[in-house]
Structure formats: C-alpha cells, structure tokens
Protein backbone atom coordinates (compact mmCIF):
# COMPACT_ATOMS: atom_id res chain seq x y z
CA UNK A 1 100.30 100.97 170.70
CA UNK A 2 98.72 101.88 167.51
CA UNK A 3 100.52 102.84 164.41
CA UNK A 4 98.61 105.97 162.73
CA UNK A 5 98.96 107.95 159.29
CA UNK A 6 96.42 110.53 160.19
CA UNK A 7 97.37 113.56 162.23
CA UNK A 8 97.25 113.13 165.78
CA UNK A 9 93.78 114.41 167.63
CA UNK A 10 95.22 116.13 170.35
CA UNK A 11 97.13 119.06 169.75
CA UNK A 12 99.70 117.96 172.37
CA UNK A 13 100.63 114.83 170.19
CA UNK A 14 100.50 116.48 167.10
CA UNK A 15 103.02 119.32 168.45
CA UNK A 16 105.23 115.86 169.92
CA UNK A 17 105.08 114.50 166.18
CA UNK A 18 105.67 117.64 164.38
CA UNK A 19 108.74 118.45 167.20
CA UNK A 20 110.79 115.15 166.70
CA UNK A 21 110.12 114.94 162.56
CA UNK A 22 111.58 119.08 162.43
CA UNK A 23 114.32 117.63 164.84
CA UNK A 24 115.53 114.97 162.06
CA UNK A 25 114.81 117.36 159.46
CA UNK A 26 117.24 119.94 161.15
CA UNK A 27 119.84 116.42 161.41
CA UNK A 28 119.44 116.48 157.89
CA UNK A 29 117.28 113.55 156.78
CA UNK A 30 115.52 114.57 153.49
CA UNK A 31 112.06 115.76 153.29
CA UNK A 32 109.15 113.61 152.15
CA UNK A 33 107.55 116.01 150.24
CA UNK A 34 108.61 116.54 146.43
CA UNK A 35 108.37 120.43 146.73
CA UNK A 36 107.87 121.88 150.55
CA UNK A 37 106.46 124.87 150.69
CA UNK A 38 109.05 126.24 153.39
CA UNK A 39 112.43 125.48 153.88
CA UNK A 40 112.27 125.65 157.43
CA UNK A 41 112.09 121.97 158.84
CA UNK A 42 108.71 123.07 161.16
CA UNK A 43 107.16 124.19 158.35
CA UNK A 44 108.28 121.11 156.14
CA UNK A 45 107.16 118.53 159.13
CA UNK A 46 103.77 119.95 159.63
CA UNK A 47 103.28 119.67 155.93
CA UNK A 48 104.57 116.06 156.34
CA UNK A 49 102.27 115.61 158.97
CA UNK A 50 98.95 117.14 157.16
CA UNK A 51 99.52 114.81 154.16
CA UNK A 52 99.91 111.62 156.46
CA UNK A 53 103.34 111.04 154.78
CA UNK A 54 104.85 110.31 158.70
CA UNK A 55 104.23 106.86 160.64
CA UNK A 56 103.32 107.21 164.55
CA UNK A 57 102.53 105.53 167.55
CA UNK A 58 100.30 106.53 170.10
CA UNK A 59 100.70 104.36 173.63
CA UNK A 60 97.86 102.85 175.21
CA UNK A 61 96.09 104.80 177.88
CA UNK A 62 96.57 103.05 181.66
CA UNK A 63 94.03 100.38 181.84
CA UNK A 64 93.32 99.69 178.00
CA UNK A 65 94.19 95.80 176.79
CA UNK A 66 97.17 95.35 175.53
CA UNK A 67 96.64 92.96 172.43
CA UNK A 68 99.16 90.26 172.20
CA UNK A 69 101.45 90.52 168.92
C-alpha cells in the first residue's frame, strides 16, 4: 500500500476518501482547516482533501509486488 497526500486519481477513491473523512467529521473530530469554507462536514472534507491536509492508502492492484517493510 502506498501512503498519499495528493488527492486520489480516480474519482471513485477520491469520493471513498472524502466519504469516511465527512463521516468523522459528522462524529465530531475537528476540522483541519483553520477557517472551512462550509460548515457542512462534505464540504469541509473535500476542502481537506484539495489541500492534501488528509493521509491515505491506496492497496496494491492484484499482481503488483508487495515490498517487504
């Protein structure tokens, strides 16, 4: 797996990564931004997402190496 900053390329994973940081948001964890935009916790974790403030992973595709830790 490989841990990104940048928004996802696919619009799948980026929806996946926007979903579950609005999810924790709504559980109320505090933004990462100084001064969102929005209150509304979508809003807030695409904004979070844009600026590469949120940590991901995105698996390995079947058949890839897996690099030894």
């Amino acid at each position: 797996m490989t841990v990104r900053k940048t928004a996802p390329d696919s619009q799948f994973a980026y929806v996946v990564v926007a979903s579950r940081r609005a999810r924790q948001l709504m559980a109320g964890a505090p933004p990462l931004l100084e001064n969102p935009k929005s209150r509304q916790p979508t809003r807030v974790a695409q904004q979070e997402l844009k600026k590469g403030l949120l940590e991901f992973e995105i698996p390995s595709e079947p058949g890839e190496e897996q690099e030894e830790e």
